[in-house]
C-alpha atoms as a PDB file:
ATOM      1  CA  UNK A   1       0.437   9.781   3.583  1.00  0.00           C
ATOM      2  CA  UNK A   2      -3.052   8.768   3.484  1.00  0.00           C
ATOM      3  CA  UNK A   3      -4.366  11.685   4.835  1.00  0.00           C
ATOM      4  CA  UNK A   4      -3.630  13.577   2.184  1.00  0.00           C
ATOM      5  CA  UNK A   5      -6.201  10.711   0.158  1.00  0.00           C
ATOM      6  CA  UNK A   6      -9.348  11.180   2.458  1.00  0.00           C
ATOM      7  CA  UNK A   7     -11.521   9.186   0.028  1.00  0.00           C
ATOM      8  CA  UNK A   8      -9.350   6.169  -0.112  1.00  0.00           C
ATOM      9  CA  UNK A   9      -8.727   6.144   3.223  1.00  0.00           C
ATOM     10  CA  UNK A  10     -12.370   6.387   3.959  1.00  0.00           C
ATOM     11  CA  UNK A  11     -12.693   3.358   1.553  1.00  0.00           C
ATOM     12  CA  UNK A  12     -10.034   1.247   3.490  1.00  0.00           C
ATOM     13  CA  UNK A  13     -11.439   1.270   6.648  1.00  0.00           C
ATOM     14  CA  UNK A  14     -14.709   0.538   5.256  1.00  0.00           C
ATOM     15  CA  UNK A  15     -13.913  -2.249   3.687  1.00  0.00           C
ATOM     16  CA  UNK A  16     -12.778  -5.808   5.332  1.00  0.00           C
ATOM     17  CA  UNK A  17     -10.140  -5.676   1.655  1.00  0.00           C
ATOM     18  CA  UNK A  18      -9.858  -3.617  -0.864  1.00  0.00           C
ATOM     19  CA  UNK A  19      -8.948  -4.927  -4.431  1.00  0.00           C
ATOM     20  CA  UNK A  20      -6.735  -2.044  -6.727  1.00  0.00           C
ATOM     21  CA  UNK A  21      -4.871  -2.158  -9.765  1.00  0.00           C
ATOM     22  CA  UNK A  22      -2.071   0.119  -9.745  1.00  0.00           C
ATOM     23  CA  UNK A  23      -1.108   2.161 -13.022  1.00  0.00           C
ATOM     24  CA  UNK A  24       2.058   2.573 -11.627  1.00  0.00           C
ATOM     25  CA  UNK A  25       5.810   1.012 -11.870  1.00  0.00           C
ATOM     26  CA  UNK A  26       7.230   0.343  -8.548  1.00  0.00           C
ATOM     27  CA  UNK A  27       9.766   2.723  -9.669  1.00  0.00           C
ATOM     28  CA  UNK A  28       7.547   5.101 -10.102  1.00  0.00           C
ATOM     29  CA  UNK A  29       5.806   5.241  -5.810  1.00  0.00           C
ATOM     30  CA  UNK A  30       9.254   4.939  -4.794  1.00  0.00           C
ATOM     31  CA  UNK A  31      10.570   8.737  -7.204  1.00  0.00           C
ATOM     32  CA  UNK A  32       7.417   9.989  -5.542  1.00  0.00           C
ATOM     33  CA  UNK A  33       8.048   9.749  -2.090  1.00  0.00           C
ATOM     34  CA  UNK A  34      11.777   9.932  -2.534  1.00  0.00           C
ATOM     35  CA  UNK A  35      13.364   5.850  -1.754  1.00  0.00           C
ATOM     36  CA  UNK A  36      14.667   3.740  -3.757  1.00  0.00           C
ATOM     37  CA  UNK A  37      13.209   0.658  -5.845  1.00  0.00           C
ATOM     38  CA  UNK A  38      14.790  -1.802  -3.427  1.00  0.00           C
ATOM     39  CA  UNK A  39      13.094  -0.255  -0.274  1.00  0.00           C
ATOM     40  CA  UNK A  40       9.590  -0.236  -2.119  1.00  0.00           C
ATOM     41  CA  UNK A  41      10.356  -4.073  -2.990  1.00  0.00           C
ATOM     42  CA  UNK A  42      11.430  -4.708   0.083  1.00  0.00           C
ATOM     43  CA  UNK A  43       8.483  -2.786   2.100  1.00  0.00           C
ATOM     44  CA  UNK A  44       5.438  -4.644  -0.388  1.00  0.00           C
ATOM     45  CA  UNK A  45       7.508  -7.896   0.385  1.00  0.00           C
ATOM     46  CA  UNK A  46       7.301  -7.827   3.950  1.00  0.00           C
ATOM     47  CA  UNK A  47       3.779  -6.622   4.011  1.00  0.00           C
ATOM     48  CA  UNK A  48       2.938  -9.542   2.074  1.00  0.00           C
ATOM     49  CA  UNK A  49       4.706 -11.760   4.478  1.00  0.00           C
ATOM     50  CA  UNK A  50       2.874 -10.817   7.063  1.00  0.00           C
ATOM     51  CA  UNK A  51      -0.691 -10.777   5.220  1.00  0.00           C
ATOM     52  CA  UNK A  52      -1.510  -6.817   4.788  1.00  0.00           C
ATOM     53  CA  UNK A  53      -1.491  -7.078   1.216  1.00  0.00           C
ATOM     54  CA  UNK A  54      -0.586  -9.271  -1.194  1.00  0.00           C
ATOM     55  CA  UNK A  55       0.790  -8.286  -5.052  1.00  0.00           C
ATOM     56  CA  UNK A  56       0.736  -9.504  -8.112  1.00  0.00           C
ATOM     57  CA  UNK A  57       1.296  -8.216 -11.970  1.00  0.00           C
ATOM     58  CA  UNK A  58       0.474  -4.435 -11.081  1.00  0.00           C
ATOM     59  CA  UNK A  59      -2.361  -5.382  -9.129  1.00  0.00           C
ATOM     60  CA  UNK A  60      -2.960  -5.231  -5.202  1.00  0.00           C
ATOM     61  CA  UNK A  61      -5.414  -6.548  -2.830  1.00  0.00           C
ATOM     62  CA  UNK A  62      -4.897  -5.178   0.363  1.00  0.00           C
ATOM     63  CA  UNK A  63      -5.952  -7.918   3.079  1.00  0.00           C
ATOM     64  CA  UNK A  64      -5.733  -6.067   6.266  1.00  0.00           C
ATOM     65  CA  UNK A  65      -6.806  -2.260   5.591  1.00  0.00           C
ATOM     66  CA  UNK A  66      -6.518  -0.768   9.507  1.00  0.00           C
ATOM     67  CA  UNK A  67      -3.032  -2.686   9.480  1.00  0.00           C
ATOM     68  CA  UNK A  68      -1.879  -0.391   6.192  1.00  0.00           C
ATOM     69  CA  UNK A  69      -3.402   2.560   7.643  1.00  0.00           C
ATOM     70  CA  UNK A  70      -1.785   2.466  11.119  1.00  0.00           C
ATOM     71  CA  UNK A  71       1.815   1.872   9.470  1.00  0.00           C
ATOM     72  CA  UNK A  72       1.098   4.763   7.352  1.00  0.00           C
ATOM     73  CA  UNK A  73      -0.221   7.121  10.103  1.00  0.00           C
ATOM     74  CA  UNK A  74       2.744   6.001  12.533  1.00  0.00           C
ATOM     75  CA  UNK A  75       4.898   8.609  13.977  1.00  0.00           C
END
């Protein structure tokens, strides 16, 4: 998915974290890529578990930026 976002990918990997605050609903990531609300809840969850981001009121700060991009390039 990130490679179709060059820029913020570029910006990720860059960067040691990244701090974001995301217009969006969790409802609203999970209509886009077509799963439900509970499997976007249950995705950010474990990634904050195990320290790749962490969330809170709309707003992100992704901790471990080659982590999130080598789940989202995965096969």
């Amino acid at each position: 998915m990130l490679d179709r976002f060059p820029v913020v990918r570029a910006n990720l990997m860059r960067e040691m974290s990244a701090h974001m605050t995301a217009p969006l609903t969790r409802q609203e990531p999970a209509d886009l890529v077509g799963i439900t609300l509970y499997t976007v809840s249950r995705t950010l969850s474990q990634w904050e578990t195990e320290g790749i981001l962490q969330s809170q009121q709309r707003q992100l700060l992704i901790r471990e930026p080659s982590r999130l991009i080598a789940l989202a390039t995965e096969s």
